[in-house]
PDB file of N, CA and C in Angstrom:
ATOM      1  N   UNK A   1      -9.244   8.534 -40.838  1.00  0.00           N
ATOM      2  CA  UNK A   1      -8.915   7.497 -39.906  1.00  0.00           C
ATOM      3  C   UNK A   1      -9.644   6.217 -40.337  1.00  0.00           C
ATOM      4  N   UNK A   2      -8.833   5.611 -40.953  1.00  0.00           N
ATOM      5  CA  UNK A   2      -9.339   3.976 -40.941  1.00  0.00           C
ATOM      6  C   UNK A   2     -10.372   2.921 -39.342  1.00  0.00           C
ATOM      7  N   UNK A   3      -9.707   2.832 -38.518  1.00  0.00           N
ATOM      8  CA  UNK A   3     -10.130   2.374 -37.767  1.00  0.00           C
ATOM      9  C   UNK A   3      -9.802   2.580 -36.251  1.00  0.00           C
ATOM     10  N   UNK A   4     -10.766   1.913 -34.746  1.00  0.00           N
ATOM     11  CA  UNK A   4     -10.297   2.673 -33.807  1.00  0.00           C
ATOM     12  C   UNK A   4     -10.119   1.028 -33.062  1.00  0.00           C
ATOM     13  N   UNK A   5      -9.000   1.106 -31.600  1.00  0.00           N
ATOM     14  CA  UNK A   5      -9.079  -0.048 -30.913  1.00  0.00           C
ATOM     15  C   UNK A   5      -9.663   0.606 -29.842  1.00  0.00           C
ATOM     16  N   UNK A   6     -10.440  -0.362 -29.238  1.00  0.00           N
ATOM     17  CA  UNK A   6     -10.812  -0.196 -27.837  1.00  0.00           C
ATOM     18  C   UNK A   6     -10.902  -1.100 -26.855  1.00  0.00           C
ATOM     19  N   UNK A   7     -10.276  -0.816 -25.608  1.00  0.00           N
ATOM     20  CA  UNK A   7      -9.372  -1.531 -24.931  1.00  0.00           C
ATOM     21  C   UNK A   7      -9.908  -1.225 -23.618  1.00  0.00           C
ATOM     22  N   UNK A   8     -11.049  -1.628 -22.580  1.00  0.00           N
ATOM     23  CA  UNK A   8     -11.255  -1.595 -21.299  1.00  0.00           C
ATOM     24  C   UNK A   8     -10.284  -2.012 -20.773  1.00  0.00           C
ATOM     25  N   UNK A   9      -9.814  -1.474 -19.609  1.00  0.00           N
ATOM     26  CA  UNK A   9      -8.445  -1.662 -18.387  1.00  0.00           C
ATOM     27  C   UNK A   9      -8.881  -1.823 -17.152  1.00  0.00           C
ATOM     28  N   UNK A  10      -8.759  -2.653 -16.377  1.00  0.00           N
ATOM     29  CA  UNK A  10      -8.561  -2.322 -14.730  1.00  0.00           C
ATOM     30  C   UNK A  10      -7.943  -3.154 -14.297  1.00  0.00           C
ATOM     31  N   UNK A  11      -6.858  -2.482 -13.216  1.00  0.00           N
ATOM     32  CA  UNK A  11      -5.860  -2.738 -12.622  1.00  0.00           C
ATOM     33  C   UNK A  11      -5.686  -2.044 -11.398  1.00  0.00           C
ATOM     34  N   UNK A  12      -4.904  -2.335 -10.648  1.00  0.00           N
ATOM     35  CA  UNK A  12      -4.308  -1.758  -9.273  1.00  0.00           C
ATOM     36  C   UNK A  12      -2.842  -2.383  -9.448  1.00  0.00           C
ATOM     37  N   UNK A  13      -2.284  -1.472  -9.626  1.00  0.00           N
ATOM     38  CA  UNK A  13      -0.620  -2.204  -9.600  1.00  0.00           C
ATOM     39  C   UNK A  13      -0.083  -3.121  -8.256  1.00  0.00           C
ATOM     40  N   UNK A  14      -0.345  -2.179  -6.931  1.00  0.00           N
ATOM     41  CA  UNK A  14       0.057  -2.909  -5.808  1.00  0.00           C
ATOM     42  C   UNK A  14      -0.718  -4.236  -5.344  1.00  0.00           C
ATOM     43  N   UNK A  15      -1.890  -4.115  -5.657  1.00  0.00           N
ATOM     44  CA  UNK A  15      -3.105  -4.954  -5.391  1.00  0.00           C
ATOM     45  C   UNK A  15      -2.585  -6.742  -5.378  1.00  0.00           C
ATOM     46  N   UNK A  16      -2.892  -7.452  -4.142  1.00  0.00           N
ATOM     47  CA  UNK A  16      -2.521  -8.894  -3.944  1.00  0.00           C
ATOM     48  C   UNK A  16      -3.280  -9.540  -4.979  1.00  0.00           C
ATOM     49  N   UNK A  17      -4.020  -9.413  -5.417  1.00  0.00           N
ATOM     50  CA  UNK A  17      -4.666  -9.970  -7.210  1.00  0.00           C
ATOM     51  C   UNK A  17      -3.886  -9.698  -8.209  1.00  0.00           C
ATOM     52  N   UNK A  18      -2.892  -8.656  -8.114  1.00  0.00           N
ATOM     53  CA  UNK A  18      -2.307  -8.659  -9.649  1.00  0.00           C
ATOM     54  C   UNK A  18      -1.209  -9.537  -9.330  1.00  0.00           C
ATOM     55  N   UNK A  19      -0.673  -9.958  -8.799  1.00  0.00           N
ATOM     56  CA  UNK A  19      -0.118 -10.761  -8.499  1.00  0.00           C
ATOM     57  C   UNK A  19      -0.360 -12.582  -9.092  1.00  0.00           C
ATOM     58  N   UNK A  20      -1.642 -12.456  -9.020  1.00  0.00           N
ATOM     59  CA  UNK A  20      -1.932 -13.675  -9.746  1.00  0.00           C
ATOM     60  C   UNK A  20      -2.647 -13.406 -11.119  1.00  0.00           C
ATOM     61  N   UNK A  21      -3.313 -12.618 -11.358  1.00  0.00           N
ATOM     62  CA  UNK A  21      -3.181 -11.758 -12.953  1.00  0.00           C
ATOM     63  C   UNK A  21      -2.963 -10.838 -13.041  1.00  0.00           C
ATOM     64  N   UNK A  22      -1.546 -10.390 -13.936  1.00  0.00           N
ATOM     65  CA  UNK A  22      -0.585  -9.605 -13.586  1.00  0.00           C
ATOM     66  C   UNK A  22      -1.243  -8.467 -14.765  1.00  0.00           C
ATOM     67  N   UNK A  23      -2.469  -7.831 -14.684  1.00  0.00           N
ATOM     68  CA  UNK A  23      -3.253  -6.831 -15.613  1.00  0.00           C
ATOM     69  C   UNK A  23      -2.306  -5.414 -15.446  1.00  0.00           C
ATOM     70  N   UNK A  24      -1.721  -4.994 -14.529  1.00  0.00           N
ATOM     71  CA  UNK A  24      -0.752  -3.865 -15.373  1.00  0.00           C
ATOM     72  C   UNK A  24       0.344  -4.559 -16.312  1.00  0.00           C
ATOM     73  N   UNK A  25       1.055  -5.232 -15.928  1.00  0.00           N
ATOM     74  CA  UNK A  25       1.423  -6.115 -17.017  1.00  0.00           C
ATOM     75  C   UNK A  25       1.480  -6.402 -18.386  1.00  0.00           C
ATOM     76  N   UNK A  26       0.358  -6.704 -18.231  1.00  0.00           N
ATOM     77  CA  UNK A  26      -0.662  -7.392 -19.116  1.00  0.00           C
ATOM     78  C   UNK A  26      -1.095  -6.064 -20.152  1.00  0.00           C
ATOM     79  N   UNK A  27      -1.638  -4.756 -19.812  1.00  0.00           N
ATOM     80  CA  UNK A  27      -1.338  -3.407 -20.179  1.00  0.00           C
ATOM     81  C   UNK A  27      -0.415  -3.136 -20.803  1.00  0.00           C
ATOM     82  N   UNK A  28       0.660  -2.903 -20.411  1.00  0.00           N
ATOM     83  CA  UNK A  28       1.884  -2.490 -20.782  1.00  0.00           C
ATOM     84  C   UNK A  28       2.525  -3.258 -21.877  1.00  0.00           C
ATOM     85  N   UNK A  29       2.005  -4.736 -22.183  1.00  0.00           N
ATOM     86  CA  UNK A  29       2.640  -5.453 -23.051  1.00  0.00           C
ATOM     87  C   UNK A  29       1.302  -5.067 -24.319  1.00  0.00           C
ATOM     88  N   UNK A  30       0.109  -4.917 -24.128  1.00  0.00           N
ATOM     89  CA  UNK A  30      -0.754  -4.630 -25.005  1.00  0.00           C
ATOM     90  C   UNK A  30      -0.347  -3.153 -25.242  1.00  0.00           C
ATOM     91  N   UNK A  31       0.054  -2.417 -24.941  1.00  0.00           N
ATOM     92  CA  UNK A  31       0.552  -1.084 -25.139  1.00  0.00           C
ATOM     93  C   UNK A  31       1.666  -1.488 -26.543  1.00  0.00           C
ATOM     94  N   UNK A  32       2.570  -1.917 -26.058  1.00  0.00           N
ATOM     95  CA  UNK A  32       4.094  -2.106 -26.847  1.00  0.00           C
ATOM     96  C   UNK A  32       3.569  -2.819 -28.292  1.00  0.00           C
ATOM     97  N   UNK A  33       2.113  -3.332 -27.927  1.00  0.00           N
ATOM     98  CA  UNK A  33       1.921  -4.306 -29.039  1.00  0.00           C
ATOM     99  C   UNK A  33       0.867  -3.296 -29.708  1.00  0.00           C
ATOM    100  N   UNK A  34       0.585  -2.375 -29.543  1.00  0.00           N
ATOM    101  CA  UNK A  34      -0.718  -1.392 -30.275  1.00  0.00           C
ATOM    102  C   UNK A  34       0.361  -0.258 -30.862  1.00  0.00           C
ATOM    103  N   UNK A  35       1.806  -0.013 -29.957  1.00  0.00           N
ATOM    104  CA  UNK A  35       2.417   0.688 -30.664  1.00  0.00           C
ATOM    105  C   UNK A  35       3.247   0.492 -31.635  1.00  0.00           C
ATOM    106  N   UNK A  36       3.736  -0.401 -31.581  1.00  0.00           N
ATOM    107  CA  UNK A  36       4.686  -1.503 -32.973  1.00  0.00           C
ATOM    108  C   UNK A  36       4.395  -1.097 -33.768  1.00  0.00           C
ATOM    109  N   UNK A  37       2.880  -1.271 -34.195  1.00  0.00           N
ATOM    110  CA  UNK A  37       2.519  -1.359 -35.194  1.00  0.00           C
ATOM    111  C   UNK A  37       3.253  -0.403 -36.367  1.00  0.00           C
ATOM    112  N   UNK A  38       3.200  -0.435 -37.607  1.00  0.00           N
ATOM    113  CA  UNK A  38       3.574   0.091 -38.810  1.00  0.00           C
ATOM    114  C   UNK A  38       2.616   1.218 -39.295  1.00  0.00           C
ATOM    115  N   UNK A  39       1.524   0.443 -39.314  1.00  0.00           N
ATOM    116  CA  UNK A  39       0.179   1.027 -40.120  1.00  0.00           C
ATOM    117  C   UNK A  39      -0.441   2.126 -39.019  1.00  0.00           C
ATOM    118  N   UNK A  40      -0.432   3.849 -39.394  1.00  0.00           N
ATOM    119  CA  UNK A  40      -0.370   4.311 -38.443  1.00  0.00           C
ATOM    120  C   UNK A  40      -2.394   4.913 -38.254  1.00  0.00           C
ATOM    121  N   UNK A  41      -2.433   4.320 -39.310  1.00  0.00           N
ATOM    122  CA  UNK A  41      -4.469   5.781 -39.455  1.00  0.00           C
ATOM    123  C   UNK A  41      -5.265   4.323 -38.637  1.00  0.00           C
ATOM    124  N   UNK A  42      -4.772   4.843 -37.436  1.00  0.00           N
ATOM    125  CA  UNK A  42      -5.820   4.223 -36.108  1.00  0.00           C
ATOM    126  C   UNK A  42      -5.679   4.905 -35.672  1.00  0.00           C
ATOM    127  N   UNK A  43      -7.094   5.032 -34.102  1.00  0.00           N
ATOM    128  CA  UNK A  43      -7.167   5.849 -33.149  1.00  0.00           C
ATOM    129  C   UNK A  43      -7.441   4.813 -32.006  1.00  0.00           C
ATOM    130  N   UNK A  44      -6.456   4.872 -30.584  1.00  0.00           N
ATOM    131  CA  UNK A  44      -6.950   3.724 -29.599  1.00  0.00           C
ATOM    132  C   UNK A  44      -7.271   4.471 -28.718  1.00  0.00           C
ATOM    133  N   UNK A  45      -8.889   3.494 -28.481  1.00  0.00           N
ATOM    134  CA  UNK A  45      -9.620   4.221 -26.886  1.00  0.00           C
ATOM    135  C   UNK A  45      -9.486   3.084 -25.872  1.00  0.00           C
ATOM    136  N   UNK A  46      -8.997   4.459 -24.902  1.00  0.00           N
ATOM    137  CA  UNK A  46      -8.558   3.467 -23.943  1.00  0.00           C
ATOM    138  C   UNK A  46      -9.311   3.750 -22.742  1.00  0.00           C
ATOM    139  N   UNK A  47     -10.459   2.889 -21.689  1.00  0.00           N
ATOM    140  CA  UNK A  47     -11.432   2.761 -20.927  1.00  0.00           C
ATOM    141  C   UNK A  47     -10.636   2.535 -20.156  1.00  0.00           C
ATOM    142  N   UNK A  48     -10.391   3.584 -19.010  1.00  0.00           N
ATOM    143  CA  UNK A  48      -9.537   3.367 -17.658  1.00  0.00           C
ATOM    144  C   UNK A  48     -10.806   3.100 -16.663  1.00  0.00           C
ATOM    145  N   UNK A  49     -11.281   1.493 -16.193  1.00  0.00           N
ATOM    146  CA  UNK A  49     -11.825   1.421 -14.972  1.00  0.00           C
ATOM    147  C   UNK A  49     -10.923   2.232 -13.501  1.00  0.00           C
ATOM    148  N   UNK A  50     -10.870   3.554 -13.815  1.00  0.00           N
ATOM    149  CA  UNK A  50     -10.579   3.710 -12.156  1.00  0.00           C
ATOM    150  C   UNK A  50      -9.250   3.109 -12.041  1.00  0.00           C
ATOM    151  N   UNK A  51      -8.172   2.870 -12.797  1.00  0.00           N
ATOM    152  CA  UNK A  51      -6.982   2.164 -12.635  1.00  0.00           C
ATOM    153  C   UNK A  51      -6.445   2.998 -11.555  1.00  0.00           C
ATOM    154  N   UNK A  52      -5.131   2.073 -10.822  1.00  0.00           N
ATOM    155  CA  UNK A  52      -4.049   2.650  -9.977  1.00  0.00           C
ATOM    156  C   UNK A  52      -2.766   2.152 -10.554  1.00  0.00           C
ATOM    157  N   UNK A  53      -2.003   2.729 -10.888  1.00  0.00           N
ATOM    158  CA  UNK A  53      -1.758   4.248 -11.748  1.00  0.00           C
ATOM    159  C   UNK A  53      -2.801   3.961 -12.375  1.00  0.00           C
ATOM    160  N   UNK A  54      -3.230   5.625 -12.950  1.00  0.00           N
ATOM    161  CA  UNK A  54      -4.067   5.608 -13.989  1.00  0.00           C
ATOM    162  C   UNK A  54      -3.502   5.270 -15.672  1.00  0.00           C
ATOM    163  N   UNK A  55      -4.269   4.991 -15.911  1.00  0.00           N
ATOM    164  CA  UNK A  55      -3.849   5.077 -17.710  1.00  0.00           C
ATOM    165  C   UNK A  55      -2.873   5.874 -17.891  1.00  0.00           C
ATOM    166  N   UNK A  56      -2.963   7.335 -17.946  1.00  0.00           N
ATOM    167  CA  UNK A  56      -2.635   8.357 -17.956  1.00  0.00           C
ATOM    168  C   UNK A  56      -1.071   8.030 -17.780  1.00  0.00           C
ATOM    169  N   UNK A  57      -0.994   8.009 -16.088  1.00  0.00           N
ATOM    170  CA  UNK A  57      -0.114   7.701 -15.908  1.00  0.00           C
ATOM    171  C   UNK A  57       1.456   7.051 -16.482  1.00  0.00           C
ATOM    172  N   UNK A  58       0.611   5.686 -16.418  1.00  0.00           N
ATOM    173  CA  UNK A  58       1.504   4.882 -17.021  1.00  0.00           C
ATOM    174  C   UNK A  58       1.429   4.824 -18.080  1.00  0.00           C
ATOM    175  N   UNK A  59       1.086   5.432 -19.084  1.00  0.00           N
ATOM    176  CA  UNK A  59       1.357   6.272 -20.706  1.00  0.00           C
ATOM    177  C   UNK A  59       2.716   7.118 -20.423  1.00  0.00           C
ATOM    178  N   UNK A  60       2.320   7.986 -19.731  1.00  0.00           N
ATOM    179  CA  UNK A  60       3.221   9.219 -19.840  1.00  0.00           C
ATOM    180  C   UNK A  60       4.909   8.547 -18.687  1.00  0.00           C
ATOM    181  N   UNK A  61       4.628   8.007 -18.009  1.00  0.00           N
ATOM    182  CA  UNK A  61       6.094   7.375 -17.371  1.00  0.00           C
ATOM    183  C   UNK A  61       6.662   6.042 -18.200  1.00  0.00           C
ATOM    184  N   UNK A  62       6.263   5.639 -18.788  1.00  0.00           N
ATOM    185  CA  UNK A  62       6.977   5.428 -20.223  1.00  0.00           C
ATOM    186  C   UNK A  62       7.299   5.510 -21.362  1.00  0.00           C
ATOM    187  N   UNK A  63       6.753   7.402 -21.930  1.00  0.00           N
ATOM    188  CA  UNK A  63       6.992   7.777 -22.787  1.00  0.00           C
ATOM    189  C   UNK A  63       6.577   7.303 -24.085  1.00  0.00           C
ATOM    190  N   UNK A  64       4.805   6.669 -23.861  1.00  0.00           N
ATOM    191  CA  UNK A  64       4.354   6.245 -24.894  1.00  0.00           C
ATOM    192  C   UNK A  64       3.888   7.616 -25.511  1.00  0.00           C
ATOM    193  N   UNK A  65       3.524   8.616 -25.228  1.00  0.00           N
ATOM    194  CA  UNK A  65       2.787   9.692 -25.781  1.00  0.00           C
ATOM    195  C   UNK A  65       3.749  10.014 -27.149  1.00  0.00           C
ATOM    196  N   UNK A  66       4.703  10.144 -26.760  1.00  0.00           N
ATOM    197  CA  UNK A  66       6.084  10.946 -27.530  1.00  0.00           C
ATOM    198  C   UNK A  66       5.959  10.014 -28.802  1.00  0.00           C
ATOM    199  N   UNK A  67       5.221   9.059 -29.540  1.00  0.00           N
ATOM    200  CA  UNK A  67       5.226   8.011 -30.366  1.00  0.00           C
ATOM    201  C   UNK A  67       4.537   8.474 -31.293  1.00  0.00           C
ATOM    202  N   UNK A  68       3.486   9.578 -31.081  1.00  0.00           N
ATOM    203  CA  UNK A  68       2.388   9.858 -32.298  1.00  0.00           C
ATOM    204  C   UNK A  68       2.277   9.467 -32.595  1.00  0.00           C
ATOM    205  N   UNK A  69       1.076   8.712 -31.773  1.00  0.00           N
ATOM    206  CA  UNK A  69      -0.119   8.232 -31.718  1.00  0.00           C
ATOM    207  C   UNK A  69      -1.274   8.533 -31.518  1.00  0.00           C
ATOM    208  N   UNK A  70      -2.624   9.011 -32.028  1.00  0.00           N
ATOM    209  CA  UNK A  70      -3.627   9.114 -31.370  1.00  0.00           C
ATOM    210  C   UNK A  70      -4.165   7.847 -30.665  1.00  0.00           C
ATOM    211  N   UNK A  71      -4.204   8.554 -29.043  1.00  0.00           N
ATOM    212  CA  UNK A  71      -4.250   8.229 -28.036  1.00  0.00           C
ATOM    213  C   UNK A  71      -5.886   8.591 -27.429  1.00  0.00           C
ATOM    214  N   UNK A  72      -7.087   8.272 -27.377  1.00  0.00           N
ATOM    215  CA  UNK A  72      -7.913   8.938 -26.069  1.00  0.00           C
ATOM    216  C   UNK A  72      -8.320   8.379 -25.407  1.00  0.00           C
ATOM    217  N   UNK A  73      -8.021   8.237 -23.788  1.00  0.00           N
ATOM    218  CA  UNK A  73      -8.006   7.640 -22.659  1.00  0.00           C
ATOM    219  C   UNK A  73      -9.372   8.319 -22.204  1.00  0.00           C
ATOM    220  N   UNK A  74     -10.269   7.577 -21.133  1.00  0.00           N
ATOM    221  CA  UNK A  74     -11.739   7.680 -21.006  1.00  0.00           C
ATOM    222  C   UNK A  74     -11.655   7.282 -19.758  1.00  0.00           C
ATOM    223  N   UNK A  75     -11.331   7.926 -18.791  1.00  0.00           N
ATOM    224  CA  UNK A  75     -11.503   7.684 -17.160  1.00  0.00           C
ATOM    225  C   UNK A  75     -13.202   7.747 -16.057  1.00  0.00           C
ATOM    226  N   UNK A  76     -13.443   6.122 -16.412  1.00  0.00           N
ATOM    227  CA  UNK A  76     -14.666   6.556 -15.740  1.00  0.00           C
ATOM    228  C   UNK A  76     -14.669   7.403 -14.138  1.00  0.00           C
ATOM    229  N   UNK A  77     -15.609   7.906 -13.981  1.00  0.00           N
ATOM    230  CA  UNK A  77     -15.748   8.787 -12.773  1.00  0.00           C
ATOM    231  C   UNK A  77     -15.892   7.777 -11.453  1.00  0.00           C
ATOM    232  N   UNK A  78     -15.974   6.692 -11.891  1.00  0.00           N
ATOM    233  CA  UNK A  78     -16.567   5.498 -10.286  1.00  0.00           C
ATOM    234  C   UNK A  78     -15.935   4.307 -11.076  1.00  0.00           C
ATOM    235  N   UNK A  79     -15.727   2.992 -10.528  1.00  0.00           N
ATOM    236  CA  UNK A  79     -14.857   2.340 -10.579  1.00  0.00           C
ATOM    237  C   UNK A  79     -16.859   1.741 -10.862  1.00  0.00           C
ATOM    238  N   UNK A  80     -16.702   0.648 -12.455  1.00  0.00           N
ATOM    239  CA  UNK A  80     -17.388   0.225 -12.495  1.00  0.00           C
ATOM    240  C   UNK A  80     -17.476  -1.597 -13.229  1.00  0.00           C
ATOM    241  N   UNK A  81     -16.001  -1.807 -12.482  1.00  0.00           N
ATOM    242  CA  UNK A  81     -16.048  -3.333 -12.750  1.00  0.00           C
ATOM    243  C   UNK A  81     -16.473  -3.836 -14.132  1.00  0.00           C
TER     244      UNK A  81
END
């Protein structure tokens, strides 16, 4: 493995703040843009602050997994801003 990205997240999808920074969004377009890619010997860690959906989640309900990719998502236990 050449190299790894790492990518802290927090979001609340419903939340009256994402609304004015739209961070699932904002996710999902950094997603499309980590998966594009060509060059495949990376590994992305992905730091779920406590998201709503979780990471997890919204990986798997848009069928990013199915891309083979190494993927490892890191769900802290407490929401730590």
């Amino acid at each position: 493995m050449k190299f790894s990205i790492c990518t802290p997240v927090v979001f609340t999808r419903d939340d009256e703040d994402n609304k004015r920074q739209p961070r699932y969004e904002m996710f999902k377009r950094c997603a499309n843009s980590v998966f594009s890619q060509t060059f495949r010997d990376f590994e992305w860690v992905i730091v779920d602050d406590r998201c709503q959906p979780s990471v997890e989640d919204v990986l798997i309900e848009t069928d990013w997994y199915a891309r083979d990719f190494k993927v490892k998502v890191i769900r802290l236990p407490e929401k730590g801003g």
